[in-house]
N, C-alpha and C. Protein backbone atom coordinates (compact mmCIF):
# COMPACT_ATOMS: atom_id res chain seq x y z
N UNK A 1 185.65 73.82 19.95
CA UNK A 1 184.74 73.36 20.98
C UNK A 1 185.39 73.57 22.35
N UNK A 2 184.26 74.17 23.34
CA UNK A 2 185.59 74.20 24.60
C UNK A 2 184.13 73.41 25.70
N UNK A 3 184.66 72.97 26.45
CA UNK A 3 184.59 72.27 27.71
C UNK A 3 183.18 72.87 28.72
N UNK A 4 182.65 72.12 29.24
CA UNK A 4 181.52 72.62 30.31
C UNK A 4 182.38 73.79 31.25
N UNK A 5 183.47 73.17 31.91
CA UNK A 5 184.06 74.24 32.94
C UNK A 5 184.32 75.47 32.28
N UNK A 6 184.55 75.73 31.57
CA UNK A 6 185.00 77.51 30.58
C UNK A 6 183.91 77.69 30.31
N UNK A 7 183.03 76.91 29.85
CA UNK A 7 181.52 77.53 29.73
C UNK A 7 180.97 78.29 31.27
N UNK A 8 181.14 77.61 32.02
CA UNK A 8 181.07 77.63 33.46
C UNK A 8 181.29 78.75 33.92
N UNK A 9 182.52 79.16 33.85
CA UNK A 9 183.39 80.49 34.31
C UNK A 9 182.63 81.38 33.35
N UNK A 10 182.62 81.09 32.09
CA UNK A 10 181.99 82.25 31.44
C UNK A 10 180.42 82.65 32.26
N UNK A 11 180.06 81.71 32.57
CA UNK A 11 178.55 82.22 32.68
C UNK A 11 178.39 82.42 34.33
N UNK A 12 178.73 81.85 35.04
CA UNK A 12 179.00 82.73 36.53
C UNK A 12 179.44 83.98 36.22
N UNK A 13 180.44 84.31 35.61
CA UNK A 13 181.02 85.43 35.99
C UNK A 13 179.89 86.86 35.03
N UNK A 14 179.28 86.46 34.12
CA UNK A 14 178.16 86.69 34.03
C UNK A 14 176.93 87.14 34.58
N UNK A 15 176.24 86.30 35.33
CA UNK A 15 175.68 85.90 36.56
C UNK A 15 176.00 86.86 37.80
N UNK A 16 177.26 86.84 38.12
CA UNK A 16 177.55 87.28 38.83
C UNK A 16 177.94 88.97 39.36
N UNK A 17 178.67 89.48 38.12
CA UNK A 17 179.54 90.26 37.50
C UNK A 17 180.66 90.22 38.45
N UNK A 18 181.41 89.08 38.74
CA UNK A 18 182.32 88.71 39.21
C UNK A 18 183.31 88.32 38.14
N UNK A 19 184.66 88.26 38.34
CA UNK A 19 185.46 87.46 37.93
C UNK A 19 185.79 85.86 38.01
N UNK A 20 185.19 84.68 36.99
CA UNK A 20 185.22 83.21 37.76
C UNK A 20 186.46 82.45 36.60
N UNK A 21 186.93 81.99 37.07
CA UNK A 21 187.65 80.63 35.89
C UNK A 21 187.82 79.19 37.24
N UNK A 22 187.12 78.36 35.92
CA UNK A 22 186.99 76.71 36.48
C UNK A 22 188.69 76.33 35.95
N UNK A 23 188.85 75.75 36.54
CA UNK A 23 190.12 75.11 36.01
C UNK A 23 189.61 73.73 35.88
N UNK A 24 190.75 72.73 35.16
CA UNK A 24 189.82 71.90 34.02
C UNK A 24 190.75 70.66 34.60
N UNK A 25 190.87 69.61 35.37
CA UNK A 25 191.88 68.45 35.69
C UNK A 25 191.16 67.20 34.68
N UNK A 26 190.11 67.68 33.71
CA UNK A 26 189.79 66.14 32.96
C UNK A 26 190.99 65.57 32.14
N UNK A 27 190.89 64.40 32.14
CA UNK A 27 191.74 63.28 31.03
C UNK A 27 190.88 62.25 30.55
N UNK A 28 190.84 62.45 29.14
CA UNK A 28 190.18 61.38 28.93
C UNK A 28 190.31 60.07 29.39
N UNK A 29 189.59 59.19 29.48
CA UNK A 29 189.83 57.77 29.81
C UNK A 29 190.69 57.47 31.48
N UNK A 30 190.38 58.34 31.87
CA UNK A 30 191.04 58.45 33.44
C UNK A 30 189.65 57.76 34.04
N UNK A 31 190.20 56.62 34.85
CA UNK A 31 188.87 56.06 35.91
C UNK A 31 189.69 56.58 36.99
N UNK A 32 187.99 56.39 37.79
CA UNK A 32 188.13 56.61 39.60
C UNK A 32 188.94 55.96 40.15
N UNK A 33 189.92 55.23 40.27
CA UNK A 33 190.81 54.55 40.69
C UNK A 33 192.03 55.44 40.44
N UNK A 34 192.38 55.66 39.30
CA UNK A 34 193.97 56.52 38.55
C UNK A 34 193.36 57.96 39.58
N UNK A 35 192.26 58.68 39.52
CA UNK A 35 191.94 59.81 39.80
C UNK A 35 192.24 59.48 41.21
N UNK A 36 191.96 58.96 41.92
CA UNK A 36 191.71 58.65 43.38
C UNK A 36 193.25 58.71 43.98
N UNK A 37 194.18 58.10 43.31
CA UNK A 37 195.65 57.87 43.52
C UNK A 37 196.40 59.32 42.69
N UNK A 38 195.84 60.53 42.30
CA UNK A 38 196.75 61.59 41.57
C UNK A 38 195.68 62.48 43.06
N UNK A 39 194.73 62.54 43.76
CA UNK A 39 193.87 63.37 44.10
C UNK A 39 194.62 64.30 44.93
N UNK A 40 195.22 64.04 45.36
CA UNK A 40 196.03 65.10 46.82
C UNK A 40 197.07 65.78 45.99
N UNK A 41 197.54 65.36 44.45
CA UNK A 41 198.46 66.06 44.14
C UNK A 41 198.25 66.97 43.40
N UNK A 42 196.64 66.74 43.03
CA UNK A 42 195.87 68.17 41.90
C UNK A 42 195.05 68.57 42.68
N UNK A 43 194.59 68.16 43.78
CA UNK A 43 193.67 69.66 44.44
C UNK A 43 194.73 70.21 45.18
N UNK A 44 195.66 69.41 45.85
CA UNK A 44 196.85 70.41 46.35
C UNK A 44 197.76 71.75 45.61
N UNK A 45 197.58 71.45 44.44
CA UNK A 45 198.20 72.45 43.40
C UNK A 45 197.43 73.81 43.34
N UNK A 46 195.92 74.17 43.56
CA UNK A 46 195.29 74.78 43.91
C UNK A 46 194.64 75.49 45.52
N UNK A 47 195.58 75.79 46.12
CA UNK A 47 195.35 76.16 47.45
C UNK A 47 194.27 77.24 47.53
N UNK A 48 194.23 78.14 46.77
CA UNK A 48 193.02 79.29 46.85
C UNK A 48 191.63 78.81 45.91
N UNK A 49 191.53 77.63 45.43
CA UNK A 49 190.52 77.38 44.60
C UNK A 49 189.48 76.70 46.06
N UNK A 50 188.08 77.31 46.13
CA UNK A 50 186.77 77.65 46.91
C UNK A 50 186.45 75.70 46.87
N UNK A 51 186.37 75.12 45.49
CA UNK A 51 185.48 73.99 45.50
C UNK A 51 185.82 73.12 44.52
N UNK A 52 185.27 71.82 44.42
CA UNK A 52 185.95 71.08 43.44
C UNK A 52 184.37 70.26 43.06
N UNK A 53 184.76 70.58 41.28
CA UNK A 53 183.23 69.72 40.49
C UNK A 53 183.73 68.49 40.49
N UNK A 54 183.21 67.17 40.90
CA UNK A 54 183.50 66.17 40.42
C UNK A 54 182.97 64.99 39.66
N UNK A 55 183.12 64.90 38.60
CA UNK A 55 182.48 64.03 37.41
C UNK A 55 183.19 62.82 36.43
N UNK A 56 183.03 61.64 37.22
CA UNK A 56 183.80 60.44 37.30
C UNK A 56 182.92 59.19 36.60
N UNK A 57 183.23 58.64 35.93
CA UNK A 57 182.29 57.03 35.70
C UNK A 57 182.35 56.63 35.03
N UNK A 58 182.23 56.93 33.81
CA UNK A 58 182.11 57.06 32.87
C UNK A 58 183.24 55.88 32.41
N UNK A 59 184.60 55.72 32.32
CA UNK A 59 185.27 54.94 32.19
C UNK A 59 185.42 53.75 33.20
N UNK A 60 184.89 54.06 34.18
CA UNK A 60 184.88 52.61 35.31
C UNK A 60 183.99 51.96 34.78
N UNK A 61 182.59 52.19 34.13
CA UNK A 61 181.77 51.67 33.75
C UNK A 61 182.05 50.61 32.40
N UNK A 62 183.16 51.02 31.45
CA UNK A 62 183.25 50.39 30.13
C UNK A 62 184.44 49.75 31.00
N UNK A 63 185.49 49.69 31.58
CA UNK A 63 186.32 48.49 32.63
C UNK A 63 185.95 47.78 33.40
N UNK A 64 184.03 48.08 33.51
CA UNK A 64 183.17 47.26 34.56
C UNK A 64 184.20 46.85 35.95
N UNK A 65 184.25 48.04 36.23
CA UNK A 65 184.63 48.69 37.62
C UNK A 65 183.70 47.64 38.95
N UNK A 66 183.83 47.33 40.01
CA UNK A 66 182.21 47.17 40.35
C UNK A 66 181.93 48.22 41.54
N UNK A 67 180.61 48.05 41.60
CA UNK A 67 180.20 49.07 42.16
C UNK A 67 181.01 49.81 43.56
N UNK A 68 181.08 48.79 43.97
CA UNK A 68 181.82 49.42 45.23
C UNK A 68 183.27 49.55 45.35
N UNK A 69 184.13 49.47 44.02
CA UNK A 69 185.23 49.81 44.05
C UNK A 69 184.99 51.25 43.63
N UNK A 70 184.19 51.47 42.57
CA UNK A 70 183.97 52.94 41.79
C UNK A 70 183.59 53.95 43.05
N UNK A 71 182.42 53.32 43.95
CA UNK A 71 181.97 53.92 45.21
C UNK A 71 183.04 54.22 46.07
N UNK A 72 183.93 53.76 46.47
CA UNK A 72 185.21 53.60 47.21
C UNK A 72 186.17 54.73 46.95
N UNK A 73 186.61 54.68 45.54
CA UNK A 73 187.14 55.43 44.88
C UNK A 73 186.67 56.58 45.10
N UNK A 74 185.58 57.05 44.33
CA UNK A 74 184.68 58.60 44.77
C UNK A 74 185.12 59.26 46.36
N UNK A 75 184.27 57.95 46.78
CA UNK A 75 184.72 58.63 48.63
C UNK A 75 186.29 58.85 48.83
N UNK A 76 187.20 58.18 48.49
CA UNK A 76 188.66 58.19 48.56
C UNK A 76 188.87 60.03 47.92
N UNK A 77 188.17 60.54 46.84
CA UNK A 77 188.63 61.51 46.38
C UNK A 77 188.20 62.72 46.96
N UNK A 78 186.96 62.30 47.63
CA UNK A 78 185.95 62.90 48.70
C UNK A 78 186.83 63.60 49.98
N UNK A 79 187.63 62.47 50.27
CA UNK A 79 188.38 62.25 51.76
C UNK A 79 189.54 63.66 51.14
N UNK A 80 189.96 63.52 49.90
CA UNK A 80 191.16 64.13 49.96
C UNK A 80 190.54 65.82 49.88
N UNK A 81 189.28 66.01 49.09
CA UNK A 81 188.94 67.54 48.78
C UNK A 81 188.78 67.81 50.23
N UNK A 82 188.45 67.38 50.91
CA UNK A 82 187.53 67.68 52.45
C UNK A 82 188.92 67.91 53.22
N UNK A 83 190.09 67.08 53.24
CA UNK A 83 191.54 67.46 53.51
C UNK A 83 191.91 68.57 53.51
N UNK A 84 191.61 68.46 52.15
CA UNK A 84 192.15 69.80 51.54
C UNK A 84 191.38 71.56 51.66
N UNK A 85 190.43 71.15 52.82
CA UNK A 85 189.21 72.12 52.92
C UNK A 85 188.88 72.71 51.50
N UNK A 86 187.89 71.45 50.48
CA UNK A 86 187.33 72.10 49.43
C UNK A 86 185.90 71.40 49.48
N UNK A 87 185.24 72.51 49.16
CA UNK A 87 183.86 72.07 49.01
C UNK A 87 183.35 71.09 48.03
N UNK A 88 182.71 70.37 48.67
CA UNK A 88 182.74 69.43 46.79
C UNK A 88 181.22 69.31 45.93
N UNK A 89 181.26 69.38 45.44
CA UNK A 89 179.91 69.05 44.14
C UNK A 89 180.12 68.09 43.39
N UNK A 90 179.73 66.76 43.41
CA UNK A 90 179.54 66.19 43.11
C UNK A 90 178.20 65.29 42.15
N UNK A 91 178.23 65.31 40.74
CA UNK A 91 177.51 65.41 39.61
C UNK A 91 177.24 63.41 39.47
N UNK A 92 176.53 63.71 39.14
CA UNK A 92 175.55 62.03 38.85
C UNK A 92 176.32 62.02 37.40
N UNK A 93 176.87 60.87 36.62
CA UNK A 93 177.11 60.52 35.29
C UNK A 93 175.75 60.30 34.24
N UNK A 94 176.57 61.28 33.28
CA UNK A 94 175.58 61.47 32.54
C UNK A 94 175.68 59.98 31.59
N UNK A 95 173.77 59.75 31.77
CA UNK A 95 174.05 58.38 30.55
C UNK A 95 174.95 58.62 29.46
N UNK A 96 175.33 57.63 28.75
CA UNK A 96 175.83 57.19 27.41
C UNK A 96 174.69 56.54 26.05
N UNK A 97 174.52 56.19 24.76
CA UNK A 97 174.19 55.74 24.17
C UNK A 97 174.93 55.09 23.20
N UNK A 98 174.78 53.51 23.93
CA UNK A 98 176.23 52.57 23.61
C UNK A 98 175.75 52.03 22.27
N UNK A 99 174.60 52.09 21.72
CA UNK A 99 174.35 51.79 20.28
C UNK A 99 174.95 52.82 19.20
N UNK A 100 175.21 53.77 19.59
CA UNK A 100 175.79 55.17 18.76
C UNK A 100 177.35 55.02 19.12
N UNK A 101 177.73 54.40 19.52
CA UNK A 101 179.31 54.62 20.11
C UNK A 101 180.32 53.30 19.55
N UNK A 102 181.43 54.41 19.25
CA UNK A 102 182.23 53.45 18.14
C UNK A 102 183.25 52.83 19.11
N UNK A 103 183.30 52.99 20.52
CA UNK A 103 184.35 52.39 21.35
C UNK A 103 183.64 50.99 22.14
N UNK A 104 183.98 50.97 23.18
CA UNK A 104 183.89 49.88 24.60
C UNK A 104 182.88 49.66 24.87
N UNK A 105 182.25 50.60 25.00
CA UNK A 105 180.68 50.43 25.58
C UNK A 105 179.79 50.00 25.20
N UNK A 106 179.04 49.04 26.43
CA UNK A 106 178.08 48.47 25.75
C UNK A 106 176.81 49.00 26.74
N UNK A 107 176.06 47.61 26.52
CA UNK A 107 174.81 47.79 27.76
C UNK A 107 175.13 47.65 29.00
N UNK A 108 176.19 46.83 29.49
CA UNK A 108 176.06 46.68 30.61
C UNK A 108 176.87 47.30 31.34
N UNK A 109 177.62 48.39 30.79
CA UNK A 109 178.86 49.26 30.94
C UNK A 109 177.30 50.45 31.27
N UNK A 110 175.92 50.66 30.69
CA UNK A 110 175.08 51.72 30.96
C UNK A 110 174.66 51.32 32.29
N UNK A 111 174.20 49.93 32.40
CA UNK A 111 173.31 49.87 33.48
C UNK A 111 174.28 49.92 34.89
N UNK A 112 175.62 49.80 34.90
CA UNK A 112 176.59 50.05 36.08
C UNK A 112 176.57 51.67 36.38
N UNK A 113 176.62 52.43 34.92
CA UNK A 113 176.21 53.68 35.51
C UNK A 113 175.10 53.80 36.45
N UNK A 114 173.44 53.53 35.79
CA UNK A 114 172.78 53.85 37.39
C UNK A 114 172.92 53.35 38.23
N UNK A 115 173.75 52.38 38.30
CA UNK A 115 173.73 51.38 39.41
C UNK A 115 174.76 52.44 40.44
N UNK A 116 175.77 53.08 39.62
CA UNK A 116 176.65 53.98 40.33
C UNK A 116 176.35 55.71 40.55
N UNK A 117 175.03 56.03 39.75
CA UNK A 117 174.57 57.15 40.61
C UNK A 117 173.32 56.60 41.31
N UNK A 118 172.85 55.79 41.66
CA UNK A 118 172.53 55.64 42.68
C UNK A 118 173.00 55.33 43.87
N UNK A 119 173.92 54.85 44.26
CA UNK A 119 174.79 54.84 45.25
C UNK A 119 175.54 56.62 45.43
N UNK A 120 175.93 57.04 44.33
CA UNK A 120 176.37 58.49 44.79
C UNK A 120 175.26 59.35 45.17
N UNK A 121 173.85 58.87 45.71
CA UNK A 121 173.18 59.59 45.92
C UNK A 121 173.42 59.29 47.55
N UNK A 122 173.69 58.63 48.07
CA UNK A 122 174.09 58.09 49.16
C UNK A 122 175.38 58.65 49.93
N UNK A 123 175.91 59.08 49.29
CA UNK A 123 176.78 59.74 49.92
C UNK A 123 177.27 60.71 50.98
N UNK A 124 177.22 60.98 51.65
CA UNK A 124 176.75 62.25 52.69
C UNK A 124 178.00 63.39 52.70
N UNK A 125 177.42 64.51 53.23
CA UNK A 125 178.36 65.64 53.28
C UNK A 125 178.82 66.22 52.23
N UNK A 126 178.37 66.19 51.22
CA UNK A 126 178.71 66.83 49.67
C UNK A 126 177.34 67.31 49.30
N UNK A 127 177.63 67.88 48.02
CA UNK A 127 176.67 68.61 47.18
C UNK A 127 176.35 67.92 46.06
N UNK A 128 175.42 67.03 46.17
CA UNK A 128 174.69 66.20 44.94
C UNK A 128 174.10 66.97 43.91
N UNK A 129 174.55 67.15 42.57
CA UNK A 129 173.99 67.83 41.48
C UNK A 129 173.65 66.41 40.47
N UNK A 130 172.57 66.33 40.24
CA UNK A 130 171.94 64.79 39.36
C UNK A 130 171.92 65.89 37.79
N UNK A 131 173.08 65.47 37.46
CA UNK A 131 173.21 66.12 35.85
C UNK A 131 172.83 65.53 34.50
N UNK A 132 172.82 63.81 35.45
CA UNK A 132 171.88 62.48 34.62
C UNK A 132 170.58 62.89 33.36
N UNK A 133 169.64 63.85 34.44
CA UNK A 133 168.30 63.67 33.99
C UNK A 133 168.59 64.84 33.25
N UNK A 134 169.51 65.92 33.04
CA UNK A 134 169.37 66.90 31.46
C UNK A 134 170.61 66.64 30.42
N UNK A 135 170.81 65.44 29.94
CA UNK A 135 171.55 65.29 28.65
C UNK A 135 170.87 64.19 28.29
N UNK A 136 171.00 64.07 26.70
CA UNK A 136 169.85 63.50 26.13
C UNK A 136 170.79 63.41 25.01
N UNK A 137 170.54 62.74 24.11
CA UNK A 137 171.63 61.61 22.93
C UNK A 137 171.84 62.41 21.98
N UNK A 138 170.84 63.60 21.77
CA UNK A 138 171.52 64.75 20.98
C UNK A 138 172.40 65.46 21.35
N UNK A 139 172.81 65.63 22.64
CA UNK A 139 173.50 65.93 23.45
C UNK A 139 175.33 65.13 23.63
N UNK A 140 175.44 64.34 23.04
CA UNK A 140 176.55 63.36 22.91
C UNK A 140 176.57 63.61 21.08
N UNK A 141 178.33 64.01 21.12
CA UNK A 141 178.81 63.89 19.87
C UNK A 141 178.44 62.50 19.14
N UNK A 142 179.28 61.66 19.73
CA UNK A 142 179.21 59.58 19.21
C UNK A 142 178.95 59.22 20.49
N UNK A 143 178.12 59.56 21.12
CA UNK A 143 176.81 58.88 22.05
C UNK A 143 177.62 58.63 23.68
N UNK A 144 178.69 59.30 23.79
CA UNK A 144 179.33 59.68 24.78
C UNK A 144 179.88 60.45 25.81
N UNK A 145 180.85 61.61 24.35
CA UNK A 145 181.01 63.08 24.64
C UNK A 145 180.31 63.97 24.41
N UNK A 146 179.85 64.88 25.39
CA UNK A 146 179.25 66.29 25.01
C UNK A 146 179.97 67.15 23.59
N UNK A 147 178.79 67.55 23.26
CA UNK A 147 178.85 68.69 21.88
C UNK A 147 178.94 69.65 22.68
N UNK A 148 179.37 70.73 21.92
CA UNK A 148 179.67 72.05 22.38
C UNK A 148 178.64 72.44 22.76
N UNK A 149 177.15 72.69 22.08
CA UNK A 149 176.44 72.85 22.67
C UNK A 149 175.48 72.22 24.47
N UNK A 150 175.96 70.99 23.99
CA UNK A 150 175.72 70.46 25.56
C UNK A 150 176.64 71.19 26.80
N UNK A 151 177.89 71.21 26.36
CA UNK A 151 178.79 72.25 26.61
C UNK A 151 178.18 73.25 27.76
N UNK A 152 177.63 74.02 26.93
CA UNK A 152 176.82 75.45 27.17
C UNK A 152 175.59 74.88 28.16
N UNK A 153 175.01 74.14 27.94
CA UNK A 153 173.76 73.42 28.39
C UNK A 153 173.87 73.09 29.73
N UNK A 154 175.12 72.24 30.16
CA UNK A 154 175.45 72.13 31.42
C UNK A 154 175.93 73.13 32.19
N UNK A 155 176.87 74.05 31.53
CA UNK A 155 177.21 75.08 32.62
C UNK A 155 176.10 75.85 33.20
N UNK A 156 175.37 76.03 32.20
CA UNK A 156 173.86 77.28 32.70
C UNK A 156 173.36 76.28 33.85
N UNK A 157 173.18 75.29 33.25
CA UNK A 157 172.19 74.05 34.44
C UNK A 157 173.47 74.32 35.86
N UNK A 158 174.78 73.96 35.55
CA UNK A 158 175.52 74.50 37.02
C UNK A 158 175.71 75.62 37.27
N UNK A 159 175.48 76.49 36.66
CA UNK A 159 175.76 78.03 37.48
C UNK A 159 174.41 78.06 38.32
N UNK A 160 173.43 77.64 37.79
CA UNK A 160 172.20 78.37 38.74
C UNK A 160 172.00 76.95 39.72
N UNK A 161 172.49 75.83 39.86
CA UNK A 161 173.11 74.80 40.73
C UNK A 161 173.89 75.65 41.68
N UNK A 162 174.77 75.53 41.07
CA UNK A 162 175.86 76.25 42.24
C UNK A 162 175.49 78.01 42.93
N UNK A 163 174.68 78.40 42.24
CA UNK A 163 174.61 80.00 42.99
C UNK A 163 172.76 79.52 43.58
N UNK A 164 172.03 78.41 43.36
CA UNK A 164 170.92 78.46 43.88
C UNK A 164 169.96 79.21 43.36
N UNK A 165 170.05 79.95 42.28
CA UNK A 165 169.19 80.67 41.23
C UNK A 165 168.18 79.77 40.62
């Protein structure tokens, strides 16, 4: 199984008939807080990389984060890509289905999610991609992580995001 971003690169460069590779900084179970405090030292590692995807929540939500620390955080990581002159795209969290899921999550770990892309809609000076409204529970291995095929599903949905197709 490989990752939305390699799906990504595959299908821009596709798209394109360019040469693309996403490079991949996920960790599981990393919240916006840990991310927010490593941020200047992994987009700095990339000086020629154009833009940065960013897709965060997901674990602030099952630590019931609150909103405006998770909000805080985001912008904190915001502050550092924009530092760092990188463009940012920034993706809405995709629901969960905490009845299918063998970990943390519950209900109220879901409803902090919209509570937290709605506020990232608020955000200004970035590139809002709402990735929310195309994954769907078939779409989650154990009602969390993307399947390979979702995989594939999202990159097509961001390549023609990101190139405006």
């Amino acid at each position: 199984m490989r990752n939305y971003p390699l799906e990504l690169a595959k299908e821009l460069s596709e798209i394109t008939s360019e040469e693309w590779y996403c490079i991949t900084e996920a960790v599981n179970g990393r919240t916006s807080s840990e991310l927010a405090s490593l941020a200047y030292s992994i987009v700095n590692k990339y000086p020629d990389v154009y833009g940065v995807i960013l897709l965060i929540g997901t674990n602030d939500s099952r630590n019931k984060f609150p909103v405006e620390v998770y909000i805080d955080n985001v912008k904190q990581i915001i502050r550092v890509c924009r530092i760092l002159r990188k463009k940012v795209y920034l993706l809405s969290i995709p629901p969960f289905f905490y009845h299918r899921h063998f970990l943390w999550y519950d209900k109220q770990a879901r409803l902090l999610i919209d509570e937290y892309n709605e506020k990232l809609t608020e955000i200004e000076n970035i590139v809002f991609i709402d990735l929310s409204k195309h994954i769907e529970e078939n779409d989650l291995i154990d009602g969390v992580h993307f399947t390979h095929e979702a995989n594939v599903k999202i990159a097509k949905f961001l390549a023609k995001s990101l190139l405006g197709t």
